[in-house]
PDB file of N, CA and C in Angstrom:
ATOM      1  N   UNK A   1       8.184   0.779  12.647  1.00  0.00           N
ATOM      2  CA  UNK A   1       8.273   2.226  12.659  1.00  0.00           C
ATOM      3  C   UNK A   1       8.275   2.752  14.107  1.00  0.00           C
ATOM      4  N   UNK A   2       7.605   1.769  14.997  1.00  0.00           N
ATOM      5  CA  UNK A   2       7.440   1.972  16.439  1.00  0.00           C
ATOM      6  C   UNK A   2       8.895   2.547  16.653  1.00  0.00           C
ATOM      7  N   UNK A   3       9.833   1.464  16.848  1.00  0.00           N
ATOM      8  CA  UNK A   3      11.228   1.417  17.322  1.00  0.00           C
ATOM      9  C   UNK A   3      12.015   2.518  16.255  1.00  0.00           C
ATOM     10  N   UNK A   4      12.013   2.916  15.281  1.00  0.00           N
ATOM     11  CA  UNK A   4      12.223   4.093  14.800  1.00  0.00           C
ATOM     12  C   UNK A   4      11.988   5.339  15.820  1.00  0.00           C
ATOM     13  N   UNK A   5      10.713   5.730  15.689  1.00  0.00           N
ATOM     14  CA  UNK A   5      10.185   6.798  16.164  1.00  0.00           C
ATOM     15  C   UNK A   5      10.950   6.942  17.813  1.00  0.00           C
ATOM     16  N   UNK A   6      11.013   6.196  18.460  1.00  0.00           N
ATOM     17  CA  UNK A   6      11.166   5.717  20.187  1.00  0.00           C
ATOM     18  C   UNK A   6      12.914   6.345  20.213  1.00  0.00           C
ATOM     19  N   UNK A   7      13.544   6.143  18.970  1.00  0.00           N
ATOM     20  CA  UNK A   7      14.360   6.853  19.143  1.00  0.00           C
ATOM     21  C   UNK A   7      14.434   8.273  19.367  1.00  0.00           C
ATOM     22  N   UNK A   8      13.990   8.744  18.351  1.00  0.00           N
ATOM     23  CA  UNK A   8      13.605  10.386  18.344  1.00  0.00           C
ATOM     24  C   UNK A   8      12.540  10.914  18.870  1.00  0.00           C
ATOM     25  N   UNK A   9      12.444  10.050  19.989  1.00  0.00           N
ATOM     26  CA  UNK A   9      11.393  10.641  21.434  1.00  0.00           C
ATOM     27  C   UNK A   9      11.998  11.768  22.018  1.00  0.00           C
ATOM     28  N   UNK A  10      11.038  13.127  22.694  1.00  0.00           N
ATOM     29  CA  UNK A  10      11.666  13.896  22.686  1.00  0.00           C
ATOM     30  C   UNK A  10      12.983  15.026  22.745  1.00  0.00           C
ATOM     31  N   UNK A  11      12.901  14.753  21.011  1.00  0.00           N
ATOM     32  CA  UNK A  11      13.852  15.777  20.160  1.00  0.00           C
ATOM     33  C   UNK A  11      13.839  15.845  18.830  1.00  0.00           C
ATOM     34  N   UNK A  12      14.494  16.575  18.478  1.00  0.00           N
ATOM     35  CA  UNK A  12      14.167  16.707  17.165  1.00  0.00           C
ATOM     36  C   UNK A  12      14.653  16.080  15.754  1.00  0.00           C
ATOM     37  N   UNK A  13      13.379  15.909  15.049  1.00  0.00           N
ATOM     38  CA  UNK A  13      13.946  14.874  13.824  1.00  0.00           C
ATOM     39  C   UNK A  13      13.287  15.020  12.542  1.00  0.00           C
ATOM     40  N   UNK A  14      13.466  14.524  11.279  1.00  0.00           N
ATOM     41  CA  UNK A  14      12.771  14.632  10.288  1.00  0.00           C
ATOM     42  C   UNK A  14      11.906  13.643   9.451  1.00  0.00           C
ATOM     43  N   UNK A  15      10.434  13.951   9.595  1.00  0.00           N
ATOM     44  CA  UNK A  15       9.797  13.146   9.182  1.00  0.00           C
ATOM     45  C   UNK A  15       9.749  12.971   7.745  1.00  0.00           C
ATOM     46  N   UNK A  16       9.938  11.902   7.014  1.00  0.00           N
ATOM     47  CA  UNK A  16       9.878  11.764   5.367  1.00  0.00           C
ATOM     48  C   UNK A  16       8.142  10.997   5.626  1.00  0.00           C
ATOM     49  N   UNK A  17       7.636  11.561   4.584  1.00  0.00           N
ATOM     50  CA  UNK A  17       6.211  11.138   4.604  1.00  0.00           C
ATOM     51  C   UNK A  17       6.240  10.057   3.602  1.00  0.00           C
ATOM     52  N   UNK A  18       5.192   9.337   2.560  1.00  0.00           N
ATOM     53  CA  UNK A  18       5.689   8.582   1.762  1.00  0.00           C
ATOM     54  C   UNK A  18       5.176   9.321   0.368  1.00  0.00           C
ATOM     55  N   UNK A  19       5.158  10.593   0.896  1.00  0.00           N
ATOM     56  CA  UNK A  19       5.073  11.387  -0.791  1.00  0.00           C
ATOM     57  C   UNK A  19       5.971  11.947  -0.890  1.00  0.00           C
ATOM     58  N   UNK A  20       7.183  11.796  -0.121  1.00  0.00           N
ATOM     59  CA  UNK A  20       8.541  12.154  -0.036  1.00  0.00           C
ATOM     60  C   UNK A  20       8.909  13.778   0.324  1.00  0.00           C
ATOM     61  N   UNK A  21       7.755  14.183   1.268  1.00  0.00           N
ATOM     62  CA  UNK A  21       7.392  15.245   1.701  1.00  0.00           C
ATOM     63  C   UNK A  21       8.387  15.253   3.233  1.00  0.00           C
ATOM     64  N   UNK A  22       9.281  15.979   3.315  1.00  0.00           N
ATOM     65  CA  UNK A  22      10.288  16.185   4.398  1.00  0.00           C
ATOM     66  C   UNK A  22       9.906  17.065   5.318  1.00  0.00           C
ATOM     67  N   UNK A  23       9.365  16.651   6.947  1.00  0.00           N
ATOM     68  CA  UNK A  23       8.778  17.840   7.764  1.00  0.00           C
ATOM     69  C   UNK A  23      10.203  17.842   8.952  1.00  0.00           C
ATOM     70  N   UNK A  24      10.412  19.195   9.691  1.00  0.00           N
ATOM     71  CA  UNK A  24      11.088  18.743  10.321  1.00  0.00           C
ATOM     72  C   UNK A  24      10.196  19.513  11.880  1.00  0.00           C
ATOM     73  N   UNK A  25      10.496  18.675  12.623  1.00  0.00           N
ATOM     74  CA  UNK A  25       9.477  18.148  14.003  1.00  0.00           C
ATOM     75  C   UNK A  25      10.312  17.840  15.442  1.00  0.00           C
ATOM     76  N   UNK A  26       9.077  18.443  16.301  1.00  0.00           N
ATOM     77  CA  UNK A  26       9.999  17.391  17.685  1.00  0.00           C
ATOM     78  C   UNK A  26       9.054  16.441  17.913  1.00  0.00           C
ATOM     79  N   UNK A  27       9.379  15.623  17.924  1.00  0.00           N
ATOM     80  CA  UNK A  27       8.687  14.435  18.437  1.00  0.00           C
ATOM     81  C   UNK A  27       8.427  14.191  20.369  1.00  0.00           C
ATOM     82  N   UNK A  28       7.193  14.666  20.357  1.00  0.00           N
ATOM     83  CA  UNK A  28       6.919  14.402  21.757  1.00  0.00           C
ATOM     84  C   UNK A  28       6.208  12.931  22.527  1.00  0.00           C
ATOM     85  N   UNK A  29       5.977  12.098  21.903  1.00  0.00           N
ATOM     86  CA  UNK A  29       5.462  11.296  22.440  1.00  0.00           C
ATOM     87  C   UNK A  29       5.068  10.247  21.074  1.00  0.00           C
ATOM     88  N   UNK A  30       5.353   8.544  21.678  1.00  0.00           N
ATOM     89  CA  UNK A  30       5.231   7.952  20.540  1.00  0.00           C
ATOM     90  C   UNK A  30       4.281   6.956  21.224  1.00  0.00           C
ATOM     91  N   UNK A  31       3.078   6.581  19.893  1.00  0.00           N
ATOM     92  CA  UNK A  31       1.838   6.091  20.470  1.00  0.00           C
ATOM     93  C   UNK A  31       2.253   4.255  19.948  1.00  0.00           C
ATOM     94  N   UNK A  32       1.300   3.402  19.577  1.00  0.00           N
ATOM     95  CA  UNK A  32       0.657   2.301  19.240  1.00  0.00           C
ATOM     96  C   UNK A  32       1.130   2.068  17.716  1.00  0.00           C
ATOM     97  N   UNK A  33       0.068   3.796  17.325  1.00  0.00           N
ATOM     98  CA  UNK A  33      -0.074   3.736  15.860  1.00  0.00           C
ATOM     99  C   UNK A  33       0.172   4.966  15.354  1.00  0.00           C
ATOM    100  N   UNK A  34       0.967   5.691  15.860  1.00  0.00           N
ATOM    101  CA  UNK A  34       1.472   7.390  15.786  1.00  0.00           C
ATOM    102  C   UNK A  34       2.252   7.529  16.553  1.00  0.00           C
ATOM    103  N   UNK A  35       2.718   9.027  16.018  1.00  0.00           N
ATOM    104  CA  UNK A  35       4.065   9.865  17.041  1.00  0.00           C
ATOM    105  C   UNK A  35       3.143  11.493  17.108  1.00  0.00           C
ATOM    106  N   UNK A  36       3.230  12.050  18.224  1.00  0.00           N
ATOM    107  CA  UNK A  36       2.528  13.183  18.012  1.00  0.00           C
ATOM    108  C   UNK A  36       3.823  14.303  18.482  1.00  0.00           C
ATOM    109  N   UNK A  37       3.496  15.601  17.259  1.00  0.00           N
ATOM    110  CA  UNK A  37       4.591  16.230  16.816  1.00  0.00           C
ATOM    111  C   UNK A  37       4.353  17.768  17.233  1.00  0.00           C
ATOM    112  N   UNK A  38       5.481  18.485  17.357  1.00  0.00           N
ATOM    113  CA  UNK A  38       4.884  19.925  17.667  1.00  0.00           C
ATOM    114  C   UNK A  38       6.160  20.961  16.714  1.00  0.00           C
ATOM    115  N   UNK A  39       6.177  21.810  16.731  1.00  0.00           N
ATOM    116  CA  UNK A  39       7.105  22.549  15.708  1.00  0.00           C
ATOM    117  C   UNK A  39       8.292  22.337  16.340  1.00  0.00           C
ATOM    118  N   UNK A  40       9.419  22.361  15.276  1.00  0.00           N
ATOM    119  CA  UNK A  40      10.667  22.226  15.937  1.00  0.00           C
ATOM    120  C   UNK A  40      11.185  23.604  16.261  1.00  0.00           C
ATOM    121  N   UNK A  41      10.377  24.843  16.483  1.00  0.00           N
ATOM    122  CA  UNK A  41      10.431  25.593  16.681  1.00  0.00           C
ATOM    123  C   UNK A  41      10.175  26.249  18.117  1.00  0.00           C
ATOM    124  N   UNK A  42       9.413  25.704  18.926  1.00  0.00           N
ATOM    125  CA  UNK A  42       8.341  25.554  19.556  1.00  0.00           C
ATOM    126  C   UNK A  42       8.827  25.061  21.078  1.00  0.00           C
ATOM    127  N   UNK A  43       8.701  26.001  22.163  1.00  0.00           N
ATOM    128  CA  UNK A  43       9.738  25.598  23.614  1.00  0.00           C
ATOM    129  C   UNK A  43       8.936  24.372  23.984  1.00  0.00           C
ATOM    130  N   UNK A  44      10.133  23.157  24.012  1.00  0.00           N
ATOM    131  CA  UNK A  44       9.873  22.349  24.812  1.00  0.00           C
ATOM    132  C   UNK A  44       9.724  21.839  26.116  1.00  0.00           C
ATOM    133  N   UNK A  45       8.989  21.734  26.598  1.00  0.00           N
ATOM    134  CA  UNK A  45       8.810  21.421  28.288  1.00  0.00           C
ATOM    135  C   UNK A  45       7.524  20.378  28.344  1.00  0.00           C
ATOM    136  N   UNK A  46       7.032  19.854  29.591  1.00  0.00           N
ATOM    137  CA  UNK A  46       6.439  19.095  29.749  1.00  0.00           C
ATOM    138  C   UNK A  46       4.953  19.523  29.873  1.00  0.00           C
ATOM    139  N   UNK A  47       5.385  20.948  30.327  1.00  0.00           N
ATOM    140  CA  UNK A  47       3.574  21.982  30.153  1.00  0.00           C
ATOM    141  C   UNK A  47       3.171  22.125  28.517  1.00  0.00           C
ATOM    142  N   UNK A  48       3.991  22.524  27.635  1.00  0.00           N
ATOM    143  CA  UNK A  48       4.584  22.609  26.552  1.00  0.00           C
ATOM    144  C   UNK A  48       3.473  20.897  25.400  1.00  0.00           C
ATOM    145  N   UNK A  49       3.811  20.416  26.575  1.00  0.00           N
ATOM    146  CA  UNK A  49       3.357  19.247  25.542  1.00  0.00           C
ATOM    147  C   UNK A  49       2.198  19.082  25.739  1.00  0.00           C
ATOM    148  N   UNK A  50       1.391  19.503  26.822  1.00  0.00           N
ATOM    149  CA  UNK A  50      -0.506  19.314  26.645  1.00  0.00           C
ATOM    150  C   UNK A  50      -1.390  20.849  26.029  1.00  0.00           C
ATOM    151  N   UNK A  51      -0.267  21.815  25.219  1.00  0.00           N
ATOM    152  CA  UNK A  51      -0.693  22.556  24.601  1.00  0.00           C
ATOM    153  C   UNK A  51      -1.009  22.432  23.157  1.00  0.00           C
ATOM    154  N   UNK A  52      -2.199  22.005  22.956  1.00  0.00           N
ATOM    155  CA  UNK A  52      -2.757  21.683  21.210  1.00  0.00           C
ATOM    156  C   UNK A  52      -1.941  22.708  20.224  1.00  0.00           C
ATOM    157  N   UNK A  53      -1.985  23.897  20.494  1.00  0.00           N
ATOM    158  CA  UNK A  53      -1.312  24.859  19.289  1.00  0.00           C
ATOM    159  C   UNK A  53      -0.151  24.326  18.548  1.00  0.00           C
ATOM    160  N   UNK A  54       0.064  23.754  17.407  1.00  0.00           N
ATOM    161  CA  UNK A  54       0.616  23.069  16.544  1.00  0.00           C
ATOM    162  C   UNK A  54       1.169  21.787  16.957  1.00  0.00           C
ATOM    163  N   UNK A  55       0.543  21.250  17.309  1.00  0.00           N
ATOM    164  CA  UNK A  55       0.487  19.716  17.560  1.00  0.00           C
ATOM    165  C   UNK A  55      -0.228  18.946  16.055  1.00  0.00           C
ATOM    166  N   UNK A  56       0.662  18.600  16.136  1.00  0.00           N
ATOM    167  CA  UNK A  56       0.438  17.426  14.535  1.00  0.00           C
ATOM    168  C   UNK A  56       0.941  15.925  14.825  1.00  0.00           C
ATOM    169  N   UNK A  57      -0.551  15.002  14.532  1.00  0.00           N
ATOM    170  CA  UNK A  57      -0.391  13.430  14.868  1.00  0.00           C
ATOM    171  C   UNK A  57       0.116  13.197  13.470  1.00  0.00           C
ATOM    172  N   UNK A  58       1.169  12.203  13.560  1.00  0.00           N
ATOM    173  CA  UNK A  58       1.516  11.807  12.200  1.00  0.00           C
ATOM    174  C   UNK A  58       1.241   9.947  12.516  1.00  0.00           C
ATOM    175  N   UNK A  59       0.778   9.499  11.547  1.00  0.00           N
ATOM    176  CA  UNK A  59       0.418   7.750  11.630  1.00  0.00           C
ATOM    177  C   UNK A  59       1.547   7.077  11.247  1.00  0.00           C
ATOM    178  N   UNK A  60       1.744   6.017  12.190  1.00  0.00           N
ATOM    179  CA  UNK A  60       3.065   4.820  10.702  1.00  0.00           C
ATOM    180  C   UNK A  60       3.026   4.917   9.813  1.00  0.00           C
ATOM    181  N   UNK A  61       1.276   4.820   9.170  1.00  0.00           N
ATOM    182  CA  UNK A  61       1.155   4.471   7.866  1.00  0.00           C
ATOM    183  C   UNK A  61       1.301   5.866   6.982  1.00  0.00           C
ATOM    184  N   UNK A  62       1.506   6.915   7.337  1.00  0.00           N
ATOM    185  CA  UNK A  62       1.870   8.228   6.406  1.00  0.00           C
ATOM    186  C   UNK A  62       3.222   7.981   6.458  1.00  0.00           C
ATOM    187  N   UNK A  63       4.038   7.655   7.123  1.00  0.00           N
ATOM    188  CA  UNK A  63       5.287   7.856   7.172  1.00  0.00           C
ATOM    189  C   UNK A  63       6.425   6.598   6.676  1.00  0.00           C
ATOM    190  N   UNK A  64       7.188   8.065   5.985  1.00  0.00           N
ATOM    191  CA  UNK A  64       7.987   6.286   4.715  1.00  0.00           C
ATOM    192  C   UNK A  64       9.479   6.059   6.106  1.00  0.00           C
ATOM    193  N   UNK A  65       9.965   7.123   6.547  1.00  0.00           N
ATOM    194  CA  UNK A  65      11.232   7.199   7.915  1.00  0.00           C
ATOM    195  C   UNK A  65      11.200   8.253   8.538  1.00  0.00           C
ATOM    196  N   UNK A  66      12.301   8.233   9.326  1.00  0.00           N
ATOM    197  CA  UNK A  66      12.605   8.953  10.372  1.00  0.00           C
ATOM    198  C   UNK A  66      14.053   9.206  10.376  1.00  0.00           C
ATOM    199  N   UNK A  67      14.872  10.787  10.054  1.00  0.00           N
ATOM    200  CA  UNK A  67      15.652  10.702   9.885  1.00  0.00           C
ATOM    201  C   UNK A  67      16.446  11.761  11.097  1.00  0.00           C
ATOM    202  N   UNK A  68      17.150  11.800  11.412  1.00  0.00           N
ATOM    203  CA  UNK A  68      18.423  13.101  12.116  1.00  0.00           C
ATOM    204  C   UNK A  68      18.286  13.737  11.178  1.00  0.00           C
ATOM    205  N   UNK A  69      18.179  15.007  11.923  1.00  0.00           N
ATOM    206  CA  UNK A  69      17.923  16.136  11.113  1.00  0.00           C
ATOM    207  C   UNK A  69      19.405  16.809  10.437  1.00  0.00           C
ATOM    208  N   UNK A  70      20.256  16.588  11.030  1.00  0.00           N
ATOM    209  CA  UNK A  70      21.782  17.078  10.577  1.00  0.00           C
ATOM    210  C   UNK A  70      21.838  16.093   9.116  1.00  0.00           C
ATOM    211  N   UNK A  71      21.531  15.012   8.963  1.00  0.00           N
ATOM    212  CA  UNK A  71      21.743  14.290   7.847  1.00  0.00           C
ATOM    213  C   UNK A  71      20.630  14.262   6.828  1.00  0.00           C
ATOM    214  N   UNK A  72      20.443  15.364   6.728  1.00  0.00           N
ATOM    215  CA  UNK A  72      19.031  15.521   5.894  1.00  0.00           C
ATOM    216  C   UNK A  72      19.758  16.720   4.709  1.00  0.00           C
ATOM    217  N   UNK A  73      20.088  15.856   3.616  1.00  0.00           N
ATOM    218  CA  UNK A  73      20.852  16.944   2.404  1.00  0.00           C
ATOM    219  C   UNK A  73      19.878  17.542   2.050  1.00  0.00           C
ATOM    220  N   UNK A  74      18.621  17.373   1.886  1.00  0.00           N
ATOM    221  CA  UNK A  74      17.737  18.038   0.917  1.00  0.00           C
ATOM    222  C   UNK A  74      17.047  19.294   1.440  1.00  0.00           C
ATOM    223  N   UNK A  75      16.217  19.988   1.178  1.00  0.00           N
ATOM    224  CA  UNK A  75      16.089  21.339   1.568  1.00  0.00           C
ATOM    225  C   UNK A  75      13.925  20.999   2.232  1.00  0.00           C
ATOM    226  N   UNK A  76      14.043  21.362   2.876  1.00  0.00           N
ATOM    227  CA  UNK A  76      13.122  21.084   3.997  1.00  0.00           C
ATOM    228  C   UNK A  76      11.484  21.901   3.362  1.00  0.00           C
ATOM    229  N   UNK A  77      10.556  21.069   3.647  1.00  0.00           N
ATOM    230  CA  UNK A  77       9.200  21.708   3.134  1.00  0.00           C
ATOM    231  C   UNK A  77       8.372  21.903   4.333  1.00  0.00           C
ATOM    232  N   UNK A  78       8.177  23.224   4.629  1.00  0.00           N
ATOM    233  CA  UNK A  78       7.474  23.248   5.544  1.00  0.00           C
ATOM    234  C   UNK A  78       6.077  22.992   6.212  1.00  0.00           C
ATOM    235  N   UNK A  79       5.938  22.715   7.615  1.00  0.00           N
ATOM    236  CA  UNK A  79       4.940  21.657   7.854  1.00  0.00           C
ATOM    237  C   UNK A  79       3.679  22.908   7.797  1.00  0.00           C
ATOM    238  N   UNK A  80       2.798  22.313   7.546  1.00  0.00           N
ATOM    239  CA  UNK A  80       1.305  22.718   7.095  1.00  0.00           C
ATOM    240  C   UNK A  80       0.624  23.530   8.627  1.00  0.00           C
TER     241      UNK A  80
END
């Protein structure tokens, strides 16, 4: 999932969880045992990324893939 995620290092992509829960995210940084996420809404910059306000760690183990967001047919559930 490492080499997944490393792709969609910062930019934006869609996380499928494995409850088949579709978030869509920028991926700022990919850890060990996580990717930590911020809204795909949300200006990206490098100040940008040590600001906690909607920063969401997502684990390997929550996550079933990692998809491009253009190829995502289904209709998007928004992140919590």
């Amino acid at each position: 999932m490492r080499t997944i995620a490393s792709k969609f290092l910062n930019r934006e992509a869609l996380l499928v969880l494995k409850g088949r829960q579709r978030i869509r995210r920028w991926i700022a940084a990919v850890g060990d045992d996580r990717v930590i996420t911020y809204p795909a809404s949300a200006p990206h910059s490098v100040a940008a990324s040590y600001d906690p306000v909607g920063r969401e760690i997502y684990r390997f183990t929550q996550l079933s893939t990692i998809l491009e967001v253009e190829n995502a047919a289904t209709p998007l559930i928004a992140s919590p």
